[in-house]
C-alpha atoms as a PDB file:
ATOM      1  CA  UNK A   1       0.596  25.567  -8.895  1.00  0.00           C
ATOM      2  CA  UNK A   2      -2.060  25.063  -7.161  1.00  0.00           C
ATOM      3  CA  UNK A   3      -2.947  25.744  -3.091  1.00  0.00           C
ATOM      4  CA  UNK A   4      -2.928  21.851  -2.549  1.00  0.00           C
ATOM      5  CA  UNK A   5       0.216  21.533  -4.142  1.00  0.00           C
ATOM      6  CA  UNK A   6       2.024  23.605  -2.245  1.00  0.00           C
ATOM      7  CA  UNK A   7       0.648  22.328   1.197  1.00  0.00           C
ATOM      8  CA  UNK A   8       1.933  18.723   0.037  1.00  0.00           C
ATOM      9  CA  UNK A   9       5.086  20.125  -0.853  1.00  0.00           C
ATOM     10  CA  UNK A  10       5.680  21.730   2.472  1.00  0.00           C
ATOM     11  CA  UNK A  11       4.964  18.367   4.135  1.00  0.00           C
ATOM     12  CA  UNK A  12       1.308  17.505   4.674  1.00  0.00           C
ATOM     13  CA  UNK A  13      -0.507  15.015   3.466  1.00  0.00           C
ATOM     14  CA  UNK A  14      -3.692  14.806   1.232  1.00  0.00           C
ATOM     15  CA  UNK A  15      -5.696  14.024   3.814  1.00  0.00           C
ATOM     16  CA  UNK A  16      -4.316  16.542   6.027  1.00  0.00           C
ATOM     17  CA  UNK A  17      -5.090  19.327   3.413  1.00  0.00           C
ATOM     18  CA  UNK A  18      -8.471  18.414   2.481  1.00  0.00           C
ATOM     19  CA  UNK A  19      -9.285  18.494   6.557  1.00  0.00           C
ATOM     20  CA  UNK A  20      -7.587  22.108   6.776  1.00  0.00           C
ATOM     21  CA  UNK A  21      -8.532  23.587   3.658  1.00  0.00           C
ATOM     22  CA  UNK A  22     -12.182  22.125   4.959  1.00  0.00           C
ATOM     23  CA  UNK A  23     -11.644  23.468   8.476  1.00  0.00           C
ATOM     24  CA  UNK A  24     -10.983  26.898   7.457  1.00  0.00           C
ATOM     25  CA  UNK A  25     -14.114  26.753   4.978  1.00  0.00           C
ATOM     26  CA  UNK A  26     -16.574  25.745   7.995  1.00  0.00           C
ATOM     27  CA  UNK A  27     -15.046  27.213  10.660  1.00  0.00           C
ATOM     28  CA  UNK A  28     -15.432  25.819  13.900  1.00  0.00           C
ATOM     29  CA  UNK A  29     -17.239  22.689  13.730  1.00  0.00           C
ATOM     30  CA  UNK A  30     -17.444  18.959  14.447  1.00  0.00           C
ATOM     31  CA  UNK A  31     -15.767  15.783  13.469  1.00  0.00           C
ATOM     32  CA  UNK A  32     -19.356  14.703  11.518  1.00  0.00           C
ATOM     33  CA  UNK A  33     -19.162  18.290   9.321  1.00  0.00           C
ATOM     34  CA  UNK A  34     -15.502  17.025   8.415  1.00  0.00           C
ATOM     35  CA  UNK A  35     -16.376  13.538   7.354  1.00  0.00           C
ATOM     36  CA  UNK A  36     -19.141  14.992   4.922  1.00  0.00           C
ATOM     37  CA  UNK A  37     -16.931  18.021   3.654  1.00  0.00           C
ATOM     38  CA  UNK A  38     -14.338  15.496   3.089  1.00  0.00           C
ATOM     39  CA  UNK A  39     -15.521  12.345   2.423  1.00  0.00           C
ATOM     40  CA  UNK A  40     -12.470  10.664   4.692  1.00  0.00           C
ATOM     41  CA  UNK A  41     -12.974   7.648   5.932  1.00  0.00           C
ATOM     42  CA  UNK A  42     -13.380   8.371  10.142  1.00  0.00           C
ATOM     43  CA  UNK A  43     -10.663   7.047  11.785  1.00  0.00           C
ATOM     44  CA  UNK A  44      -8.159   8.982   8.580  1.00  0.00           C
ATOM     45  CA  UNK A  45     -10.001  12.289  10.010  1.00  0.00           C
ATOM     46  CA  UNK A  46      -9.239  11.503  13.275  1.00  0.00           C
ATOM     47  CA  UNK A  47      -5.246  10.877  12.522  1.00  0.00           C
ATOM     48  CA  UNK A  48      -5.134  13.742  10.300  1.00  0.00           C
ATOM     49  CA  UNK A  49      -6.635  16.302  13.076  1.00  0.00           C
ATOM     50  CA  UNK A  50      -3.949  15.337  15.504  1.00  0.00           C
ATOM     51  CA  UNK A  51      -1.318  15.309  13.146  1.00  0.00           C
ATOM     52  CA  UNK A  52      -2.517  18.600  12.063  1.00  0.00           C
ATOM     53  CA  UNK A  53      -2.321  20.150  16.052  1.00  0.00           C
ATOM     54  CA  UNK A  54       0.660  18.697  16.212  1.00  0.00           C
ATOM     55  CA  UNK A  55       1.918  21.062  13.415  1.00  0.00           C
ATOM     56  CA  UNK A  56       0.249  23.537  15.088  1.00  0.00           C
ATOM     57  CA  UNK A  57      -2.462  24.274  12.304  1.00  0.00           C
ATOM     58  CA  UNK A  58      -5.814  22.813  14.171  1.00  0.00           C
ATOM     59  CA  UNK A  59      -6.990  23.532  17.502  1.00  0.00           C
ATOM     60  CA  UNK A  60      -9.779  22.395  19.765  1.00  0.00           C
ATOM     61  CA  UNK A  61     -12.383  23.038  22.401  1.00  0.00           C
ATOM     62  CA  UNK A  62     -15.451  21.070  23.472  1.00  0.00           C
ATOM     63  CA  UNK A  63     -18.594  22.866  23.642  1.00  0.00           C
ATOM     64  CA  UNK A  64     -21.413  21.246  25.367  1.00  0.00           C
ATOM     65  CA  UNK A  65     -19.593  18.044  25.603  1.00  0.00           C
ATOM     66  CA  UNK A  66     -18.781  18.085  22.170  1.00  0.00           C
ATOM     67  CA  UNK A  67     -15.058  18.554  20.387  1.00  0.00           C
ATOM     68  CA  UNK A  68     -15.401  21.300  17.845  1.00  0.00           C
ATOM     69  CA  UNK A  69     -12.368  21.282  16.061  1.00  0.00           C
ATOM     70  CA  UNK A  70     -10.961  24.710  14.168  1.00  0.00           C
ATOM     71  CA  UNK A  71      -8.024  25.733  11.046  1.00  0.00           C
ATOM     72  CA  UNK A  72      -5.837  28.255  13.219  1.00  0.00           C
ATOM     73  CA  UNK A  73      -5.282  31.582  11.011  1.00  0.00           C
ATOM     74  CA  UNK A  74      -3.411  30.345   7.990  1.00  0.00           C
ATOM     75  CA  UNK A  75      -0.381  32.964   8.948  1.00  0.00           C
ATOM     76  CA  UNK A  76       0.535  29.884  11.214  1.00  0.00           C
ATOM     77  CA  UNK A  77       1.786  28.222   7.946  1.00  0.00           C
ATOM     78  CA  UNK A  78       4.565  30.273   7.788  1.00  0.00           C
ATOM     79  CA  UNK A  79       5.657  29.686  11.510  1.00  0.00           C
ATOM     80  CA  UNK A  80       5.187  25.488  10.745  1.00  0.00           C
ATOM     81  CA  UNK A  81       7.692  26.490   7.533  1.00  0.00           C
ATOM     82  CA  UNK A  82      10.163  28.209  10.059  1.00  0.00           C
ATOM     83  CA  UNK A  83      10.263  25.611  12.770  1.00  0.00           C
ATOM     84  CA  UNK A  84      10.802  22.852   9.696  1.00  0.00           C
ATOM     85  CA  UNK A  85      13.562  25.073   8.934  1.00  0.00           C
ATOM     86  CA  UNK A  86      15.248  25.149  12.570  1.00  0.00           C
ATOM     87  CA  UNK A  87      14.577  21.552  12.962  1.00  0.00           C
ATOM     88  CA  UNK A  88      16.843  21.031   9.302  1.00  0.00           C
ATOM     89  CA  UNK A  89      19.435  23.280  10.739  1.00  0.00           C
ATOM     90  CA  UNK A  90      20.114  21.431  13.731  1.00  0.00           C
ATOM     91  CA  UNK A  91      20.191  17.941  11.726  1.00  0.00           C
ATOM     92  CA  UNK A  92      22.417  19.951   9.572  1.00  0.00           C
ATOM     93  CA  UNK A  93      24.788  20.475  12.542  1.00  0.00           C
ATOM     94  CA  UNK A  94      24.426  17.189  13.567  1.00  0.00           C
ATOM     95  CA  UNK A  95      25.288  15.131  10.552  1.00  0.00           C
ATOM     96  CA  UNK A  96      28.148  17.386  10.052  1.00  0.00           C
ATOM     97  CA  UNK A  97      29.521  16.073  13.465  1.00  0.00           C
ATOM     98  CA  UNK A  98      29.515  12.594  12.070  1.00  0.00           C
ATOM     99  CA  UNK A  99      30.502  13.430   8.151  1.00  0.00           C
ATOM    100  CA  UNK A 100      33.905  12.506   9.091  1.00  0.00           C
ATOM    101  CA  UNK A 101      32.725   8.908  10.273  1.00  0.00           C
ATOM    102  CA  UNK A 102      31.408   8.890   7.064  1.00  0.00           C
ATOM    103  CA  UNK A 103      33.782   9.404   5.368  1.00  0.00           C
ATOM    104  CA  UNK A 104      36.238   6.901   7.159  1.00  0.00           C
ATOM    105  CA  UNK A 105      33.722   4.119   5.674  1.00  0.00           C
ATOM    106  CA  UNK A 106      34.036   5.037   2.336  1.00  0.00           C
ATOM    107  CA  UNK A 107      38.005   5.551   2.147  1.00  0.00           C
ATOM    108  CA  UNK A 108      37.828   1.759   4.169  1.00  0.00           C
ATOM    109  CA  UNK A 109      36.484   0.596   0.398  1.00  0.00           C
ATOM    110  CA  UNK A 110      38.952  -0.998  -1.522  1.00  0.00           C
ATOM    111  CA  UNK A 111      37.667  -0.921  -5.379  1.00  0.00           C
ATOM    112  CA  UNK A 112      37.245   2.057  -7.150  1.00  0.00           C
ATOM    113  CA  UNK A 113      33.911   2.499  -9.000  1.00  0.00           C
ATOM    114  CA  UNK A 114      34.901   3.439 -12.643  1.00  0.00           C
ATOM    115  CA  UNK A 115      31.607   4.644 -13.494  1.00  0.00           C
ATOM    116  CA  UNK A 116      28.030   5.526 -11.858  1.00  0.00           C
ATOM    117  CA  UNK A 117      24.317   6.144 -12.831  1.00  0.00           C
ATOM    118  CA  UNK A 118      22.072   8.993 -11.432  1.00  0.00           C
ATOM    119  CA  UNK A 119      18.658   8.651 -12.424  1.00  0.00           C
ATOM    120  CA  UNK A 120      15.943  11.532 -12.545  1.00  0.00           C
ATOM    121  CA  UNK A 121      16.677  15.154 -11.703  1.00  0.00           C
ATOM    122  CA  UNK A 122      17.581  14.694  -8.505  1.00  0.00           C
ATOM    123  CA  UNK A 123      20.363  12.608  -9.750  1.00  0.00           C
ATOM    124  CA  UNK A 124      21.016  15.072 -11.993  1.00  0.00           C
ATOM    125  CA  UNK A 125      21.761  17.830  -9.510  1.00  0.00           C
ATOM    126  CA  UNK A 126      23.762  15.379  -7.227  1.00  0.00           C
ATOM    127  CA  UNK A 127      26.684  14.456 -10.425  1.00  0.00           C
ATOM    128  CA  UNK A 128      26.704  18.187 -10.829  1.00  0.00           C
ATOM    129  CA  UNK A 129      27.232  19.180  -7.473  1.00  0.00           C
ATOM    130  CA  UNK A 130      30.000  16.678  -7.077  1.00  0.00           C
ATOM    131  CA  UNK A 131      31.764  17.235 -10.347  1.00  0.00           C
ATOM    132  CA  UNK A 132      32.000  20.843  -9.114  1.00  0.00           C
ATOM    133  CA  UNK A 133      33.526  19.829  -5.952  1.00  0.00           C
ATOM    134  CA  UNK A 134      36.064  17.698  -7.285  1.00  0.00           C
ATOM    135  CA  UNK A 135      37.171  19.364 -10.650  1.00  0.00           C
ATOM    136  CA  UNK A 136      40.532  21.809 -10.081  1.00  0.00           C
ATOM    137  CA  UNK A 137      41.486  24.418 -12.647  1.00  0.00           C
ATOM    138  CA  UNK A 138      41.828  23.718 -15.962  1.00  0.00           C
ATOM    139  CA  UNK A 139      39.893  20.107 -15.491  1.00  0.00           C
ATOM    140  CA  UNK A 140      37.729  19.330 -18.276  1.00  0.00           C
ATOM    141  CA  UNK A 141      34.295  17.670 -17.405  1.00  0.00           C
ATOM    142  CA  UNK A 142      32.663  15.163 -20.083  1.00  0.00           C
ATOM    143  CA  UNK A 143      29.128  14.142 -19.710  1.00  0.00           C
ATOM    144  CA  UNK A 144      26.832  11.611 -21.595  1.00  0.00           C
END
């Protein structure tokens, strides 16, 4: 797996990694460096720098009237991981509040589906995870 793979995986975007991964190779440095490291199209560089301070993972300071922009010490990563992980844990707590909402809408259906299709591993995981749920002892699970 490679270093770009895993920052897309944790949530930014290609353009966002080719600005930080060019960021931390320059150092401290201009918008004009970035668009030649990168070859992103201005106003892209521009969005991804302030999406990237918003995550806490580019700062700034202007220096004779100029903005240099700079990657903050990759270590950050790891506190942009935890506060992803605090901001799931409260959504976690707040869709449970309203699960049983939920619910109410579904038992309000009349018909009962006889079958259903998953598609790709995802889908995969999700019949799995609910045949677990509902099967009781001694229930016998067939799968095609």
């Amino acid at each position: 797996m490679t270093i770009e793979t895993i920052l897309e995986e944790i949530g930014l975007t290609k353009n966002e990694i080719k600005i930080y991964l060019a960021l931390l190779k320059l150092g401290s440095t201009s918008t004009g460096a970035i668009l030649k490291e990168t070859k992103i199209h201005a106003s892209k560089v521009y969005d991804g720098l302030e999406r990237l301070a918003d995550k806490g993972l580019v700062s700034h300071v202007i220096v004779a009237n100029i903005k240099q922009f700079k990657a903050v010490n990759p270590d950050r990563i790891l506190d942009f991981l935890d506060d992803k992980k605090k901001k799931i844990e409260e959504q976690e707590k707040e869709i449970e509040k309203y699960l049983p909402q939920l619910k109410l809408f579904q038992e309000s259906e009349n018909e009962e589906t006889e079958a259903e299709i998953f598609r790709g591993w995802k889908g995969l995981e999700t019949v799995f995870n609910e045949g677990i749920k509902e099967m009781g002892k001694g229930d016998i699970w067939y799968v095609l």
